[in-house]
PDB file of N, CA and C in Angstrom:
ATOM      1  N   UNK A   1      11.787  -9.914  14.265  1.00  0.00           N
ATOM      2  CA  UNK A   1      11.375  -9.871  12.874  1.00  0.00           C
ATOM      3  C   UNK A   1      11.045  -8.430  12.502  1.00  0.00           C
ATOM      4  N   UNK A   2      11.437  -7.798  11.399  1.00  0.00           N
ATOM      5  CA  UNK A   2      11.639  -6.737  10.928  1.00  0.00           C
ATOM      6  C   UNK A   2      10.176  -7.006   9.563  1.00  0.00           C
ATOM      7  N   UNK A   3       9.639  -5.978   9.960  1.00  0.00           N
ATOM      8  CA  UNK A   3       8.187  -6.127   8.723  1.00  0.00           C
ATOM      9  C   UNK A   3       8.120  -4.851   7.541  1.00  0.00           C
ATOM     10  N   UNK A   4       8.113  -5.004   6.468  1.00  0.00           N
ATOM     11  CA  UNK A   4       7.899  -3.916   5.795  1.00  0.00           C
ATOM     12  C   UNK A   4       6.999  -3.483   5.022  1.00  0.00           C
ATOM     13  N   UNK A   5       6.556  -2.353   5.004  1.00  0.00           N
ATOM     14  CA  UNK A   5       4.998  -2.286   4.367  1.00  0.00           C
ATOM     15  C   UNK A   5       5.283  -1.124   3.086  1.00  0.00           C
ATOM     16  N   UNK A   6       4.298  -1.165   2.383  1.00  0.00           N
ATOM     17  CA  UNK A   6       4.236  -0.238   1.376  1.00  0.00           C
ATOM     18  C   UNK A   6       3.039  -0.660   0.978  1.00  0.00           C
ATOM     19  N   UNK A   7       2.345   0.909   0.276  1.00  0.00           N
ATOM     20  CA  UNK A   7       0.904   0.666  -0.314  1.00  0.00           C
ATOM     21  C   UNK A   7       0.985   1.029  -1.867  1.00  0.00           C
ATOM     22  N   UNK A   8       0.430   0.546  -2.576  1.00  0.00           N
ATOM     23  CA  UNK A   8       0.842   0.951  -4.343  1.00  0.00           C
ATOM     24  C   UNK A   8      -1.047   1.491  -5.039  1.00  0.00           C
ATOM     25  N   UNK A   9      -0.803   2.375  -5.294  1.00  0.00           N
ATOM     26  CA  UNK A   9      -1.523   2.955  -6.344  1.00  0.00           C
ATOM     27  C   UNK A   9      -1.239   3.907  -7.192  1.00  0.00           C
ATOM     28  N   UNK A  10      -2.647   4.116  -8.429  1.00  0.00           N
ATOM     29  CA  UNK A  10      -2.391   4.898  -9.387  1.00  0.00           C
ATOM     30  C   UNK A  10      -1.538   6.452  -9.185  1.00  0.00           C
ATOM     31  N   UNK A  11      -1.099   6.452  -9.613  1.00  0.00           N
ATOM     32  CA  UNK A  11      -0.708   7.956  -9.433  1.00  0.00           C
ATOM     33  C   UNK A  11      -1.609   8.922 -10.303  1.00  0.00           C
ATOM     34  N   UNK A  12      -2.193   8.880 -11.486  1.00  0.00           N
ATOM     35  CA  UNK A  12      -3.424   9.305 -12.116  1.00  0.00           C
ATOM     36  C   UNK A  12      -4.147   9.892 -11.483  1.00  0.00           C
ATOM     37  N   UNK A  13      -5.065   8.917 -10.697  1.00  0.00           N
ATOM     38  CA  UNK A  13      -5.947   9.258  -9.470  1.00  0.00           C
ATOM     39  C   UNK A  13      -5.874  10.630  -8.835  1.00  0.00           C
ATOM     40  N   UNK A  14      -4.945  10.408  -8.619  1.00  0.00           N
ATOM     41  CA  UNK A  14      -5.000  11.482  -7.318  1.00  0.00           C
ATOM     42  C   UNK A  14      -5.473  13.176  -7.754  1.00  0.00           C
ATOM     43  N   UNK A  15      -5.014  13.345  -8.878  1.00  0.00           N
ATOM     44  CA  UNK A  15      -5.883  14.656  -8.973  1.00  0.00           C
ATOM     45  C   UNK A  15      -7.373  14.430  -9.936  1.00  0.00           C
ATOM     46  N   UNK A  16      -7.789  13.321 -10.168  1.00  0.00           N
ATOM     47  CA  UNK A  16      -9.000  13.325 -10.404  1.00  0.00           C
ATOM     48  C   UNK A  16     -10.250  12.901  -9.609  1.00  0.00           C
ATOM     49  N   UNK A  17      -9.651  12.681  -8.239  1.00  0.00           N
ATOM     50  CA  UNK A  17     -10.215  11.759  -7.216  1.00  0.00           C
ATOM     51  C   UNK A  17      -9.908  12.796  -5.810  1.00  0.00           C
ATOM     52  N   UNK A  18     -10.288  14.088  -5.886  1.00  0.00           N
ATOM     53  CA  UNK A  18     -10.151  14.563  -4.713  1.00  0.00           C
ATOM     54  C   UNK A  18     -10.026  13.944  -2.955  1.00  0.00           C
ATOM     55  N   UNK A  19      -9.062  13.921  -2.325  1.00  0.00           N
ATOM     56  CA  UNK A  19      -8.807  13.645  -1.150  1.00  0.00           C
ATOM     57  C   UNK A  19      -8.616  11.818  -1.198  1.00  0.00           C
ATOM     58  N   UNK A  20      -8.515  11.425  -2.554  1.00  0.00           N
ATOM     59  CA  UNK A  20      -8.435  10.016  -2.271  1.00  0.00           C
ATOM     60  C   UNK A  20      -7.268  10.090  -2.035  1.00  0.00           C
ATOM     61  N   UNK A  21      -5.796  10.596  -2.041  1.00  0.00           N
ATOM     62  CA  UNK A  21      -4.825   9.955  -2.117  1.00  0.00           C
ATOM     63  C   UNK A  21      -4.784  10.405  -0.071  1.00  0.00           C
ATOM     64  N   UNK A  22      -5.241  11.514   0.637  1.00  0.00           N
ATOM     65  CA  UNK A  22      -4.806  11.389   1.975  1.00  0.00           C
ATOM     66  C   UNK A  22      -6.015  10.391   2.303  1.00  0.00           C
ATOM     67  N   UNK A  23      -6.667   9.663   1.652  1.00  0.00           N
ATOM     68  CA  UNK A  23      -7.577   8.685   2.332  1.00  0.00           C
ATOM     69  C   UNK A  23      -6.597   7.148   2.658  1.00  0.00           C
ATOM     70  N   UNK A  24      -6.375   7.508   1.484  1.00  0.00           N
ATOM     71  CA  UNK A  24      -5.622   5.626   1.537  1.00  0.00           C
ATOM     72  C   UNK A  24      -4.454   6.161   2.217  1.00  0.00           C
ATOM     73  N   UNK A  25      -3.762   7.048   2.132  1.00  0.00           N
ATOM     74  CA  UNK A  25      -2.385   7.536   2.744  1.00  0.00           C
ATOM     75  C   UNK A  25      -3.019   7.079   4.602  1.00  0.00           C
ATOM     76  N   UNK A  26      -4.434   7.731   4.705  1.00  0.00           N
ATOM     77  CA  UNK A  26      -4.623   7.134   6.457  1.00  0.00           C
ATOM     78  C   UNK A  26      -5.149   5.903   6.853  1.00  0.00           C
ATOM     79  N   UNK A  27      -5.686   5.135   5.677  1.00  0.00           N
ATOM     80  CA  UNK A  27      -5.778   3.835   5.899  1.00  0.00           C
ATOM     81  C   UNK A  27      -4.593   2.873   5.946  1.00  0.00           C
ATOM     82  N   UNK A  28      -3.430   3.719   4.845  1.00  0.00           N
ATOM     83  CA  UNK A  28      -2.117   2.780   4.930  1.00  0.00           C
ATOM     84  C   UNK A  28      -1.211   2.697   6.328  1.00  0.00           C
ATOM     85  N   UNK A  29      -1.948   3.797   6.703  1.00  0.00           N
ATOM     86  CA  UNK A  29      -1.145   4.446   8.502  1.00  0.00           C
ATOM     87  C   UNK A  29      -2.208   3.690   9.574  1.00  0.00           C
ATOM     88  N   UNK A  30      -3.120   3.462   9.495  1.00  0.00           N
ATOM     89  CA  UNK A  30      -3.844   2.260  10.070  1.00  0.00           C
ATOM     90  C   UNK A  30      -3.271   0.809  10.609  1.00  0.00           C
ATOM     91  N   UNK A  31      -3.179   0.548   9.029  1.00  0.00           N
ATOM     92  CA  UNK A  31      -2.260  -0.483   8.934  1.00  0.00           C
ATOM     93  C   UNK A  31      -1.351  -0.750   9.525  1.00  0.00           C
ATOM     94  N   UNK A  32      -0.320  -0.046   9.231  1.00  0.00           N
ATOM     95  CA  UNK A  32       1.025   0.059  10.038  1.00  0.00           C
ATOM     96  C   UNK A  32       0.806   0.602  11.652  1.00  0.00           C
ATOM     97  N   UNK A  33      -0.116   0.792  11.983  1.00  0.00           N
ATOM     98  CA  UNK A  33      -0.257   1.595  13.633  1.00  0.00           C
ATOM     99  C   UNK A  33      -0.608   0.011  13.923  1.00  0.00           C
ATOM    100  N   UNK A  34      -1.152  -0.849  13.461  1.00  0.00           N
ATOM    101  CA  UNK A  34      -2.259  -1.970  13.741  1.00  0.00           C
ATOM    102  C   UNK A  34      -0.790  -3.326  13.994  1.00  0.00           C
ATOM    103  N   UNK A  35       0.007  -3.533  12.294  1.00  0.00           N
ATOM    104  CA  UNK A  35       0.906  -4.182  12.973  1.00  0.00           C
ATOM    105  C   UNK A  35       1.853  -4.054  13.995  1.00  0.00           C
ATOM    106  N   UNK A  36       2.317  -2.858  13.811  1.00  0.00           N
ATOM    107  CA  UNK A  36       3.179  -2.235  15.100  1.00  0.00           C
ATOM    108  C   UNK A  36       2.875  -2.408  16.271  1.00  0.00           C
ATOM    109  N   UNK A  37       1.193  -2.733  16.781  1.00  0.00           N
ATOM    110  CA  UNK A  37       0.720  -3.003  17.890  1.00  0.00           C
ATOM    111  C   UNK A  37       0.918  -4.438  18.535  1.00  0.00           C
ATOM    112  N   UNK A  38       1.516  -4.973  17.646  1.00  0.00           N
ATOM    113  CA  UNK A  38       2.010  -6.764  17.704  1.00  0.00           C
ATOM    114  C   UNK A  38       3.450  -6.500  18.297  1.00  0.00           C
ATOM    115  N   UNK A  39       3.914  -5.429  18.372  1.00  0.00           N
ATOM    116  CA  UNK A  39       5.216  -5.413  18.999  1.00  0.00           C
ATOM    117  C   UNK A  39       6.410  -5.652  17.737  1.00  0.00           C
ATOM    118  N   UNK A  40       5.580  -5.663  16.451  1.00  0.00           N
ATOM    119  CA  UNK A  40       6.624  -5.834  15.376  1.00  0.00           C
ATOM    120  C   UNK A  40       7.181  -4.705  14.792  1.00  0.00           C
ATOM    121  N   UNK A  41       8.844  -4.338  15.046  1.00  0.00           N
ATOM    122  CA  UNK A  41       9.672  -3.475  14.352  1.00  0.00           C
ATOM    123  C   UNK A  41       8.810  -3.198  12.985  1.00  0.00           C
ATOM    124  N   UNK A  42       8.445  -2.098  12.177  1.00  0.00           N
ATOM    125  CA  UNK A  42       7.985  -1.728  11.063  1.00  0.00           C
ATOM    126  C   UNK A  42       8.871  -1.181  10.273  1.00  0.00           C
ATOM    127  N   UNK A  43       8.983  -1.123   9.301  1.00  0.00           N
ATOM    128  CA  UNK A  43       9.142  -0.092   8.090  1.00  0.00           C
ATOM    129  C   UNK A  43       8.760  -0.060   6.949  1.00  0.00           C
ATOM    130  N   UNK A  44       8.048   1.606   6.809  1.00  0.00           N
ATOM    131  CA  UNK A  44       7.077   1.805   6.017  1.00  0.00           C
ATOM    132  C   UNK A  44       7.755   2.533   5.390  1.00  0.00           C
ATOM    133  N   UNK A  45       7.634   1.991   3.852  1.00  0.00           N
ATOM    134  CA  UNK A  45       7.906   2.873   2.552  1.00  0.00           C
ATOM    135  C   UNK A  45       6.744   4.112   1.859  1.00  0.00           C
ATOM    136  N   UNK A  46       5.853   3.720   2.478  1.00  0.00           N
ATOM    137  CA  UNK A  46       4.682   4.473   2.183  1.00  0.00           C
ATOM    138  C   UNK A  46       3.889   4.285   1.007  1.00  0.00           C
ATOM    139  N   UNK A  47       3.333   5.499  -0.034  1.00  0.00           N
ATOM    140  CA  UNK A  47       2.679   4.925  -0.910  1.00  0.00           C
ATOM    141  C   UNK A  47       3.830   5.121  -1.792  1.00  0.00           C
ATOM    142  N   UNK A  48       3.735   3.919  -2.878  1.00  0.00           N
ATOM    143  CA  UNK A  48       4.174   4.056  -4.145  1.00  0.00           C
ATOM    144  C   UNK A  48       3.387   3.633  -5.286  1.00  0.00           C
ATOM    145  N   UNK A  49       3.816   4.856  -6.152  1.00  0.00           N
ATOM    146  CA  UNK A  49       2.122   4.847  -7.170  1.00  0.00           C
ATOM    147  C   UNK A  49       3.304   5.240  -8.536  1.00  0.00           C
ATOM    148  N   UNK A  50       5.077   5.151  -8.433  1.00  0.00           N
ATOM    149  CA  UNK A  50       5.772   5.644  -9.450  1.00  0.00           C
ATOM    150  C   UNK A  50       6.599   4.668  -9.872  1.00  0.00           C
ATOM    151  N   UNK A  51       7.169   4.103 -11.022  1.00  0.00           N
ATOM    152  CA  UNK A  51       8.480   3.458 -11.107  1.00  0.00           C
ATOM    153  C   UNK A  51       9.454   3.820 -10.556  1.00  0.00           C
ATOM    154  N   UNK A  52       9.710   5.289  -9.857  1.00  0.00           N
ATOM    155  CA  UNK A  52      10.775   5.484  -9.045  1.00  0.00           C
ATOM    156  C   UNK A  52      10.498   5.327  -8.009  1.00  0.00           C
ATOM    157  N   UNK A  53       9.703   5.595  -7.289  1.00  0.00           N
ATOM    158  CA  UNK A  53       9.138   5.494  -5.514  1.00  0.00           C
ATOM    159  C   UNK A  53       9.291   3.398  -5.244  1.00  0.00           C
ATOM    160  N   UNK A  54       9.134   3.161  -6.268  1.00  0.00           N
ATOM    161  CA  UNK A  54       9.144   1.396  -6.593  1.00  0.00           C
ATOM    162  C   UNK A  54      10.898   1.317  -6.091  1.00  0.00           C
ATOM    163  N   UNK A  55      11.840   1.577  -7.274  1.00  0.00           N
ATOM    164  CA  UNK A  55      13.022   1.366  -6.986  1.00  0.00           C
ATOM    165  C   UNK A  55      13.573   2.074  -5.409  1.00  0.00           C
ATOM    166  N   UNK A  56      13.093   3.225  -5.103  1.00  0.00           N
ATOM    167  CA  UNK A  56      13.911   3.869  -3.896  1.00  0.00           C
ATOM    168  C   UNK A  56      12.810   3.117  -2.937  1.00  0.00           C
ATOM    169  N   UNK A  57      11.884   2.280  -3.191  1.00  0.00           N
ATOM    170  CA  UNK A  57      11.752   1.615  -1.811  1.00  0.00           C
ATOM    171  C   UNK A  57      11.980   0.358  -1.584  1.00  0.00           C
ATOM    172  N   UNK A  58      12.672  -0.234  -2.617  1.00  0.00           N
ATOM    173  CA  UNK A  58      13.279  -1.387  -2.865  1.00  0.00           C
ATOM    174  C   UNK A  58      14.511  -1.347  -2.274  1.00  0.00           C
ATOM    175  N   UNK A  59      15.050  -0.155  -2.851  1.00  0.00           N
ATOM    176  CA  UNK A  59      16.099  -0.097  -2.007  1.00  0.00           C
ATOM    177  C   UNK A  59      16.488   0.367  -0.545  1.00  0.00           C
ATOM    178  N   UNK A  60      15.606   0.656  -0.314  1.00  0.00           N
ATOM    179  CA  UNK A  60      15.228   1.199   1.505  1.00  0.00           C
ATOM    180  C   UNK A  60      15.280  -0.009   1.867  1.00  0.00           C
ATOM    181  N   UNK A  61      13.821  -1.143   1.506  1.00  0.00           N
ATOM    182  CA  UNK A  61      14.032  -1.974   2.106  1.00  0.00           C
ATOM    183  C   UNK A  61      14.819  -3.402   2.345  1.00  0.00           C
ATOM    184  N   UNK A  62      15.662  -3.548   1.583  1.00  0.00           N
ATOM    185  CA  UNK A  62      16.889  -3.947   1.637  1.00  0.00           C
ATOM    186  C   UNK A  62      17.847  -3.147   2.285  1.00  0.00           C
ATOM    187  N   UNK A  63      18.200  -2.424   2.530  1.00  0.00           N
ATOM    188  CA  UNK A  63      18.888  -1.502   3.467  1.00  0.00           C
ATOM    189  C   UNK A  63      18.591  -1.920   5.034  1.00  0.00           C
ATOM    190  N   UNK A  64      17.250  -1.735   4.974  1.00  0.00           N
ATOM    191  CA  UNK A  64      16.247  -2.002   6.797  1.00  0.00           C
ATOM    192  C   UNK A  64      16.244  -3.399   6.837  1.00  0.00           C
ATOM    193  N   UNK A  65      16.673  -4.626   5.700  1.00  0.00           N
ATOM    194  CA  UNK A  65      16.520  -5.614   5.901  1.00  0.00           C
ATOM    195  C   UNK A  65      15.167  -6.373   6.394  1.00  0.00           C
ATOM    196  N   UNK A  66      14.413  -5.849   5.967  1.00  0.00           N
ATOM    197  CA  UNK A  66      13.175  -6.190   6.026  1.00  0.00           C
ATOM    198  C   UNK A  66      13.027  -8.378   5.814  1.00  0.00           C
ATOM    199  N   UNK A  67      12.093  -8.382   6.846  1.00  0.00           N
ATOM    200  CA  UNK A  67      11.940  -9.955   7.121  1.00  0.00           C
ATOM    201  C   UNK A  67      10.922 -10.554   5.942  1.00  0.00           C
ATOM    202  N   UNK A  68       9.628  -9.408   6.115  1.00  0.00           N
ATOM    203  CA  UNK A  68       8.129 -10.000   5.160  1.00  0.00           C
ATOM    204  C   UNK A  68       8.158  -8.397   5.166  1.00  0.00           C
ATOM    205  N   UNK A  69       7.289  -8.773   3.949  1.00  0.00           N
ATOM    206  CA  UNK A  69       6.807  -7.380   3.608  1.00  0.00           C
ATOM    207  C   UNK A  69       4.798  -7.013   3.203  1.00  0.00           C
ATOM    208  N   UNK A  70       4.577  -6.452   3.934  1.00  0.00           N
ATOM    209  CA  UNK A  70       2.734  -6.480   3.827  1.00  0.00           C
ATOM    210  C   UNK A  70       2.747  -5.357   2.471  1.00  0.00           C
ATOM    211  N   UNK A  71       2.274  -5.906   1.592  1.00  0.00           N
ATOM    212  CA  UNK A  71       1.610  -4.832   0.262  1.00  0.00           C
ATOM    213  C   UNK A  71       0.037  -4.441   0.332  1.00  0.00           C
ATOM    214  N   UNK A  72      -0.159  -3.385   0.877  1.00  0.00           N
ATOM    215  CA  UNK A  72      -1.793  -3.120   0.794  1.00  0.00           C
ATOM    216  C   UNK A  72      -1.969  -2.396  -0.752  1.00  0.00           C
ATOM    217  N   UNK A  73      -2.575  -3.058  -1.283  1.00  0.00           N
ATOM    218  CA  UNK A  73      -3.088  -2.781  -2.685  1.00  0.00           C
ATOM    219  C   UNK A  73      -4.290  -1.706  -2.306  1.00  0.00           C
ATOM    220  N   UNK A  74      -4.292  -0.362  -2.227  1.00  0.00           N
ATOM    221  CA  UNK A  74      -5.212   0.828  -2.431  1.00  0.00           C
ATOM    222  C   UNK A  74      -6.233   1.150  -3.244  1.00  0.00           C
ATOM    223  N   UNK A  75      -5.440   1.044  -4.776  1.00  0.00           N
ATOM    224  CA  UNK A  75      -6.289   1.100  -5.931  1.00  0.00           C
ATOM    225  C   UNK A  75      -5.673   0.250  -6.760  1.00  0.00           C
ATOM    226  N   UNK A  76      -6.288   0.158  -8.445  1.00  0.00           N
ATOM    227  CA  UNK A  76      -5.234  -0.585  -9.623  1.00  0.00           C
ATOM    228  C   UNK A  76      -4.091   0.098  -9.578  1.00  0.00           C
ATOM    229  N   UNK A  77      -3.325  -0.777  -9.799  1.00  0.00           N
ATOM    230  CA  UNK A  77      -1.839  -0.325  -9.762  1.00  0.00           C
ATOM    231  C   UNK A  77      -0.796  -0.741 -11.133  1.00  0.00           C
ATOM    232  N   UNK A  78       0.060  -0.082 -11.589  1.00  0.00           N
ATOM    233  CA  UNK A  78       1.078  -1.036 -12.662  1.00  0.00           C
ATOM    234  C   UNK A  78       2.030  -1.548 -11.834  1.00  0.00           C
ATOM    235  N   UNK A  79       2.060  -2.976 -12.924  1.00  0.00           N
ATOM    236  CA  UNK A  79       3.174  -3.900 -12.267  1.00  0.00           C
ATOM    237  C   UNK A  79       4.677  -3.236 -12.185  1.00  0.00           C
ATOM    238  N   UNK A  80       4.591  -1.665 -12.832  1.00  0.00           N
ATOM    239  CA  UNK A  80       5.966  -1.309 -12.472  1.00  0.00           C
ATOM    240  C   UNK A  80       6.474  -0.635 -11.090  1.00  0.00           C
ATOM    241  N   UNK A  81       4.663  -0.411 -10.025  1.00  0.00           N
ATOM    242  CA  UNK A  81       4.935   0.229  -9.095  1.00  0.00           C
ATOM    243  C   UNK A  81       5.329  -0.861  -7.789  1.00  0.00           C
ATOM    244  N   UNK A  82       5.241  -2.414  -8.751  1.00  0.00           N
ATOM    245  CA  UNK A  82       4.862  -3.164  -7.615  1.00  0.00           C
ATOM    246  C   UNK A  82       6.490  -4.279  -7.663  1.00  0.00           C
ATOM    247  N   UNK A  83       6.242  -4.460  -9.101  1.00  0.00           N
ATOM    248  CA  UNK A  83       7.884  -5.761  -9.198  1.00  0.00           C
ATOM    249  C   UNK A  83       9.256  -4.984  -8.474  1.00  0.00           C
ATOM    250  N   UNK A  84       9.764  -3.990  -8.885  1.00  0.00           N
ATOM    251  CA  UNK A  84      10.865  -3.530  -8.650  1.00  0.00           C
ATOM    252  C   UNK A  84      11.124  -3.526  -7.039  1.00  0.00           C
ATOM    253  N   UNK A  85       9.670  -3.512  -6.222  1.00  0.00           N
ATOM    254  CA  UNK A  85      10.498  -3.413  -4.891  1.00  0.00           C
ATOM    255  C   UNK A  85      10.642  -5.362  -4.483  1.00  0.00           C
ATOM    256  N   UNK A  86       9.298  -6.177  -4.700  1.00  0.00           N
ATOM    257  CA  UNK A  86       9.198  -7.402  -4.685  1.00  0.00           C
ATOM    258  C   UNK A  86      10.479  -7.798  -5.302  1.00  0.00           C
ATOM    259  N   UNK A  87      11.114  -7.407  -6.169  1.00  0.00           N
ATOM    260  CA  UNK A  87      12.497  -8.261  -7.060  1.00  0.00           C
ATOM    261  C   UNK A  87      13.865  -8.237  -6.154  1.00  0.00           C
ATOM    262  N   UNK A  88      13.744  -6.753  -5.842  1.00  0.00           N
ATOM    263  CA  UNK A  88      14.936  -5.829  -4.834  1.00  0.00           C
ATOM    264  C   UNK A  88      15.119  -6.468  -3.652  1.00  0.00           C
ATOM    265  N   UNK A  89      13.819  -6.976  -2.843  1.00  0.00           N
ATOM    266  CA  UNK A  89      13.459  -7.400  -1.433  1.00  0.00           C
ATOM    267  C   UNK A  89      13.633  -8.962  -1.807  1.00  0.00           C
ATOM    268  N   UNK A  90      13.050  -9.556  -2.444  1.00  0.00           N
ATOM    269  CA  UNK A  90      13.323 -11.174  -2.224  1.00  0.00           C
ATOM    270  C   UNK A  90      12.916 -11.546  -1.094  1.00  0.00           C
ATOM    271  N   UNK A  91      12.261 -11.577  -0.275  1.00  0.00           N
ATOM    272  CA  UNK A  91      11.363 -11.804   0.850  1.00  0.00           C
ATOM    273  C   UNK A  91       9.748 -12.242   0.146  1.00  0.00           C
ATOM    274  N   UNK A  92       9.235 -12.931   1.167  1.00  0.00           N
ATOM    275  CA  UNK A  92       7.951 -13.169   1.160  1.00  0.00           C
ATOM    276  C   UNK A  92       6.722 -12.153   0.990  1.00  0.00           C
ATOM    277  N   UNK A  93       5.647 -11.791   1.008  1.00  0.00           N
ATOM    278  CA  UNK A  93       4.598 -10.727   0.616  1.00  0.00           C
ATOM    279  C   UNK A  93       3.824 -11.432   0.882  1.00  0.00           C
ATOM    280  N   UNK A  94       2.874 -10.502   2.087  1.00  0.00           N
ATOM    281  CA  UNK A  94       1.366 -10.770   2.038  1.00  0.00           C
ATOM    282  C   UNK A  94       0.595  -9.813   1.698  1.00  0.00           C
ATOM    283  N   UNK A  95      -0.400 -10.216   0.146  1.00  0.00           N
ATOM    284  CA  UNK A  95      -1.352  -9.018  -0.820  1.00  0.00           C
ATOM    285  C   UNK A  95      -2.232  -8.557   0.359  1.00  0.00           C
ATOM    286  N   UNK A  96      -2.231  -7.521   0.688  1.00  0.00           N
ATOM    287  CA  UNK A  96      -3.325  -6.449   1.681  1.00  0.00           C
ATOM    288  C   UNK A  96      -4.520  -6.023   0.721  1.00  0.00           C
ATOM    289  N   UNK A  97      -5.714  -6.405   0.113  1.00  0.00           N
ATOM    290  CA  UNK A  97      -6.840  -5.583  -0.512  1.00  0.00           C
ATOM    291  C   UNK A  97      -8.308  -5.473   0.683  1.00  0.00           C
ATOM    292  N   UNK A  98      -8.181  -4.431   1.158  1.00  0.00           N
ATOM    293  CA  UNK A  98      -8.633  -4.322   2.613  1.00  0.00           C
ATOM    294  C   UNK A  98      -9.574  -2.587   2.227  1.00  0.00           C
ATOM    295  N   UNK A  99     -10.597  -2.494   2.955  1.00  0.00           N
ATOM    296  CA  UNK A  99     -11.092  -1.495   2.918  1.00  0.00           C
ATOM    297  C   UNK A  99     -11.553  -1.141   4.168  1.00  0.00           C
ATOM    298  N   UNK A 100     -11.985   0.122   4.385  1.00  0.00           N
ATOM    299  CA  UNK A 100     -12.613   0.805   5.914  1.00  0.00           C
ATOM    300  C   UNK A 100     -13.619   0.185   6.402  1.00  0.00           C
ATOM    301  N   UNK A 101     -14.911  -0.510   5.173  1.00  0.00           N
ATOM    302  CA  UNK A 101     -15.712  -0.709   5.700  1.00  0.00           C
ATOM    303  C   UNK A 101     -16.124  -2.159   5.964  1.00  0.00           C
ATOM    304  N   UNK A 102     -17.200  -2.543   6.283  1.00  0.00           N
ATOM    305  CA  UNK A 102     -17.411  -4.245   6.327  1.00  0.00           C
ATOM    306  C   UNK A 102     -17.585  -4.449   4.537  1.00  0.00           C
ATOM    307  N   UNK A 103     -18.790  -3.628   4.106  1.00  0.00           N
ATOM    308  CA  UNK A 103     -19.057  -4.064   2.803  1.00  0.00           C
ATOM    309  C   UNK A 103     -19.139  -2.704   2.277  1.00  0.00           C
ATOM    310  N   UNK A 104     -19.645  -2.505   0.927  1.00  0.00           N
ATOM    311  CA  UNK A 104     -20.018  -1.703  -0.198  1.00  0.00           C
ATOM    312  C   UNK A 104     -21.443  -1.461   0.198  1.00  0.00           C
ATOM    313  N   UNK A 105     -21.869  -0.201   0.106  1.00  0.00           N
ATOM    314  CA  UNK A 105     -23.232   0.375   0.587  1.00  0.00           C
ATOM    315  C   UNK A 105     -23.718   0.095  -1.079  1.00  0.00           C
ATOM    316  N   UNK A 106     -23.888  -0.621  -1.518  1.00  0.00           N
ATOM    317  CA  UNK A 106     -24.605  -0.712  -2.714  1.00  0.00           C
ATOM    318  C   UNK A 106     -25.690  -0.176  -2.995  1.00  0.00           C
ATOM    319  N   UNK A 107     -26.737   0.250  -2.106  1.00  0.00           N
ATOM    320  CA  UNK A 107     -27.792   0.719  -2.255  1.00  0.00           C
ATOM    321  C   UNK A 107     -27.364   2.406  -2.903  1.00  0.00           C
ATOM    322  N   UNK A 108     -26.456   2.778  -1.736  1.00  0.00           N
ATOM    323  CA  UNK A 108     -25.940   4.282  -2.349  1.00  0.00           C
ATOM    324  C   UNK A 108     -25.316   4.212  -3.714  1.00  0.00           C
ATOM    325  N   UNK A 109     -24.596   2.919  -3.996  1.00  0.00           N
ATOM    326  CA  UNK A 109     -23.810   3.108  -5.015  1.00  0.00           C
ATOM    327  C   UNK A 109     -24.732   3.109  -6.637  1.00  0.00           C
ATOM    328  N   UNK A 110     -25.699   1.757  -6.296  1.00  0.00           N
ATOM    329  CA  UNK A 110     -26.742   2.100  -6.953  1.00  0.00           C
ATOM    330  C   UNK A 110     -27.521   2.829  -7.682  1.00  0.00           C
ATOM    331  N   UNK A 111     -27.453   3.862  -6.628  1.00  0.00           N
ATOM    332  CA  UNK A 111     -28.642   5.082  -6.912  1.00  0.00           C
ATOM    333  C   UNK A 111     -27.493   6.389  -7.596  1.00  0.00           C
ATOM    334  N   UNK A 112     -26.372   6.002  -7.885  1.00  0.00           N
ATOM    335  CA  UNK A 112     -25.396   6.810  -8.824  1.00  0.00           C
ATOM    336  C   UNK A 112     -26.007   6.871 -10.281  1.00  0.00           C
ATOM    337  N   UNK A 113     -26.789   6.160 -10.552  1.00  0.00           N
ATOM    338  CA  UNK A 113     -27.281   5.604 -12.140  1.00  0.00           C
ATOM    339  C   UNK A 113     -25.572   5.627 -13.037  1.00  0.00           C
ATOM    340  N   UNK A 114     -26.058   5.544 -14.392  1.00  0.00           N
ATOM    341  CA  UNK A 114     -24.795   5.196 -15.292  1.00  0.00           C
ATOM    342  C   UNK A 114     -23.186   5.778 -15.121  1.00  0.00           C
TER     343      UNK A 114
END
């Protein structure tokens, strides 16, 4: 079984959100180090946060013939970064919304005020 992954977020973000985009870029490499450890063939499209990075990894993964495909959802995303590869692939999807930690330090987040 051939698995394919891709992670989708804003593209916005990234220059208003210092170092978020190599954050999720090493959590999405987590991921993929983690299934790969199952002995399952991978291929990773990486992040796509564009309507084009959508189509050229749609079409990658139809190419690699991908079996299932894992979507780790990073941040909000548009449905244009996400349908075009899901339409292309026709395979199954399991939604990934997964973070580093157990929970939200709320207390810190808290004390952000408004």
């Amino acid at each position: 079984m051939k698995i394919g992954t891709f992670a989708i977020g804003l593209n916005t973000y990234w220059n208003q959100f210092d170092g978020l985009l190599e954050n999720l870029e090493g959590y999405h490499g987590q991921l993929v180090r983690h299934i790969s450890s199952f002995g399952m063939e991978v291929f990773d499209a990486g992040m796509v946060d564009d309507e084009e990075k959508a189509r050229s990894a749609g079409k990658e993964m139809v190419r690699e013939e991908v079996d299932l495909i894992f979507l780790f959802i990073s941040t909000y995303a548009l449905s244009s970064t996400v349908l075009p590869v899901l339409q292309a692939v026709g395979k199954k999807v399991i939604l990934l919304n997964i973070q580093p930690t157990p929970g939200l330090d709320f207390k810190a987040f808290n004390a952000l005020g408004v």
